[in-house]
Protein backbone atom coordinates (compact mmCIF):
# COMPACT_ATOMS: atom_id res chain seq x y z
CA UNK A 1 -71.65 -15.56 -5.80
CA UNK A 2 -68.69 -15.57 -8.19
CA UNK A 3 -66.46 -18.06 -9.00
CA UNK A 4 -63.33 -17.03 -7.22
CA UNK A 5 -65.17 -16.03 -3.91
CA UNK A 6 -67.18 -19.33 -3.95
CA UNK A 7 -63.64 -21.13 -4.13
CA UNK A 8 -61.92 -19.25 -1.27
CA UNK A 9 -64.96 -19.76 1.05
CA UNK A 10 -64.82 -23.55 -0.28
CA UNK A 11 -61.46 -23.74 1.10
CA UNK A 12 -62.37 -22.54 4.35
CA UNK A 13 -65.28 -24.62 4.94
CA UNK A 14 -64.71 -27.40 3.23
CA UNK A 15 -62.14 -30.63 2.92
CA UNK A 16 -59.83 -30.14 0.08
CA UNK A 17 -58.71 -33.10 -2.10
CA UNK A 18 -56.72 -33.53 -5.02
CA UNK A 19 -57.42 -35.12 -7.85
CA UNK A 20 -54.61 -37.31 -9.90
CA UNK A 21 -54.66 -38.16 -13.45
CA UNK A 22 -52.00 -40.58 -14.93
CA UNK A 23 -50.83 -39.42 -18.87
CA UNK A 24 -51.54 -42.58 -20.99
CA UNK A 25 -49.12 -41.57 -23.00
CA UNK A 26 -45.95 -41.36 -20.85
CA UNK A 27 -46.91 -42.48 -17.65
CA UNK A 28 -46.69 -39.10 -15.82
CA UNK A 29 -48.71 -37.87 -13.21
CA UNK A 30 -50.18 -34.48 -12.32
CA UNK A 31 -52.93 -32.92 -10.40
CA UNK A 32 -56.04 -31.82 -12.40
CA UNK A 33 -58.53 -30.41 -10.10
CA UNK A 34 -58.95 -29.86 -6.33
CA UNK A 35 -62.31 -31.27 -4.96
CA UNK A 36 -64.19 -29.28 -2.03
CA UNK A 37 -66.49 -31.93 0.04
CA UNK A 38 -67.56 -31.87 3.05
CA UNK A 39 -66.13 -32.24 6.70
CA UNK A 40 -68.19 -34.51 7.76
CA UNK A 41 -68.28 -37.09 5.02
CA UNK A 42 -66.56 -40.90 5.70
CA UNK A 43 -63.10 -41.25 3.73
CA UNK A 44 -64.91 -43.50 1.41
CA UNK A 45 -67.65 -41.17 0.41
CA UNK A 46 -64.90 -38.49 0.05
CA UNK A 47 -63.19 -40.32 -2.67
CA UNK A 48 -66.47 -42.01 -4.07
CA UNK A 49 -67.34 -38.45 -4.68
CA UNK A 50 -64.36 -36.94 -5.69
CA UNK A 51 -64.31 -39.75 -8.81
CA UNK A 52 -68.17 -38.66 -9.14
CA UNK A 53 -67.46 -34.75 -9.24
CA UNK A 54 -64.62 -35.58 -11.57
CA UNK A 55 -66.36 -37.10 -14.33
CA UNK A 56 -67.94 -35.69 -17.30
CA UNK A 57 -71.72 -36.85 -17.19
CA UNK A 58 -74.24 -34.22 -18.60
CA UNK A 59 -71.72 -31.69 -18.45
CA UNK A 60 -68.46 -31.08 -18.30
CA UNK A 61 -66.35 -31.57 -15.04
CA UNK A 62 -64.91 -28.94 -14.37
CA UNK A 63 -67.98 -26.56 -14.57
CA UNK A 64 -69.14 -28.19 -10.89
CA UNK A 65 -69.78 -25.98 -8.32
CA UNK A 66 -67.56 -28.30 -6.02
CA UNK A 67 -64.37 -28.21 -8.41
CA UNK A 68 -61.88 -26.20 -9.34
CA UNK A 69 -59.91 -27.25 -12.27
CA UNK A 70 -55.76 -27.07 -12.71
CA UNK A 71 -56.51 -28.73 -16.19
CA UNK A 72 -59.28 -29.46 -18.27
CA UNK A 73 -58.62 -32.72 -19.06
CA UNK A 74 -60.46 -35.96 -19.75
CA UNK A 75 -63.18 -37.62 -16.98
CA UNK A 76 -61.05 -39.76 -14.46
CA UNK A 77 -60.75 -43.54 -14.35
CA UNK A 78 -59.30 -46.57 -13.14
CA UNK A 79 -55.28 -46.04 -12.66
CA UNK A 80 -56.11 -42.39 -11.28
CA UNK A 81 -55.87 -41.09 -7.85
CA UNK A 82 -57.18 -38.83 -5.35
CA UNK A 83 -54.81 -37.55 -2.10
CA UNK A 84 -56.84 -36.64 0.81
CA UNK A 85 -54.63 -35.13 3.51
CA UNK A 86 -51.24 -36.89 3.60
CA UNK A 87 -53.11 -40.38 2.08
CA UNK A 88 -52.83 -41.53 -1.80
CA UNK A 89 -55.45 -44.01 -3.30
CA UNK A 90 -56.06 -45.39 -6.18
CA UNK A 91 -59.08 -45.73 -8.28
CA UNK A 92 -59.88 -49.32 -9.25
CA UNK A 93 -62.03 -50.96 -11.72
CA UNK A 94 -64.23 -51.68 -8.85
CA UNK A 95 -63.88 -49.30 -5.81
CA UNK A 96 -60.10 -47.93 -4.54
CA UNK A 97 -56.89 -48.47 -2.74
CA UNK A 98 -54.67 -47.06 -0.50
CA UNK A 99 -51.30 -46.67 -2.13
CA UNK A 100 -49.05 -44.02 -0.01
């Protein structure tokens, strides 16, 4: 299936969650990739996995099946954040928290 039609059907079976970076640089934020997990995963494995999907490991992120990228951009890390539904949390050094 192509790309396009595997991301529409994601979006109808699946969660959607965004994906936050922070710019290093300046301190801005913006969204880099939406994340398609599913339905029936806790909240905690849907943001443990979102970090996982969202890192560069043998290949690049956003060439996962699961993700469709807004920007290339580096893997994400500590500082960065994922919004699932109306909820904002944080990735930690060591696990997350909820921020908004």
């Amino acid at each position: 299936m192509n790309k396009i039609l595997t991301r529409n059907l994601n979006k109808v079976t699946k969660d959607t969650v965004y994906v936050i970076q922070k710019d290093w640089k300046d301190g801005g934020e913006k969204i880099v990739a939406e994340v398609y997990l599913d339905k029936n995963l806790s909240l905690s494995q849907k943001i443990d996995r979102a970090f996982m999907l969202t890192n560069s490991i043998d290949n690049a992120w956003w060439n996962n099946d699961d993700v469709h990228a807004i920007y290339n951009s580096r893997s994400t890390s500590a500082g960065d954040m994922v919004k699932i539904g109306d909820r904002t949390f944080e990735y930690c050094d060591f696990g997350h928290k909820e921020i908004k």
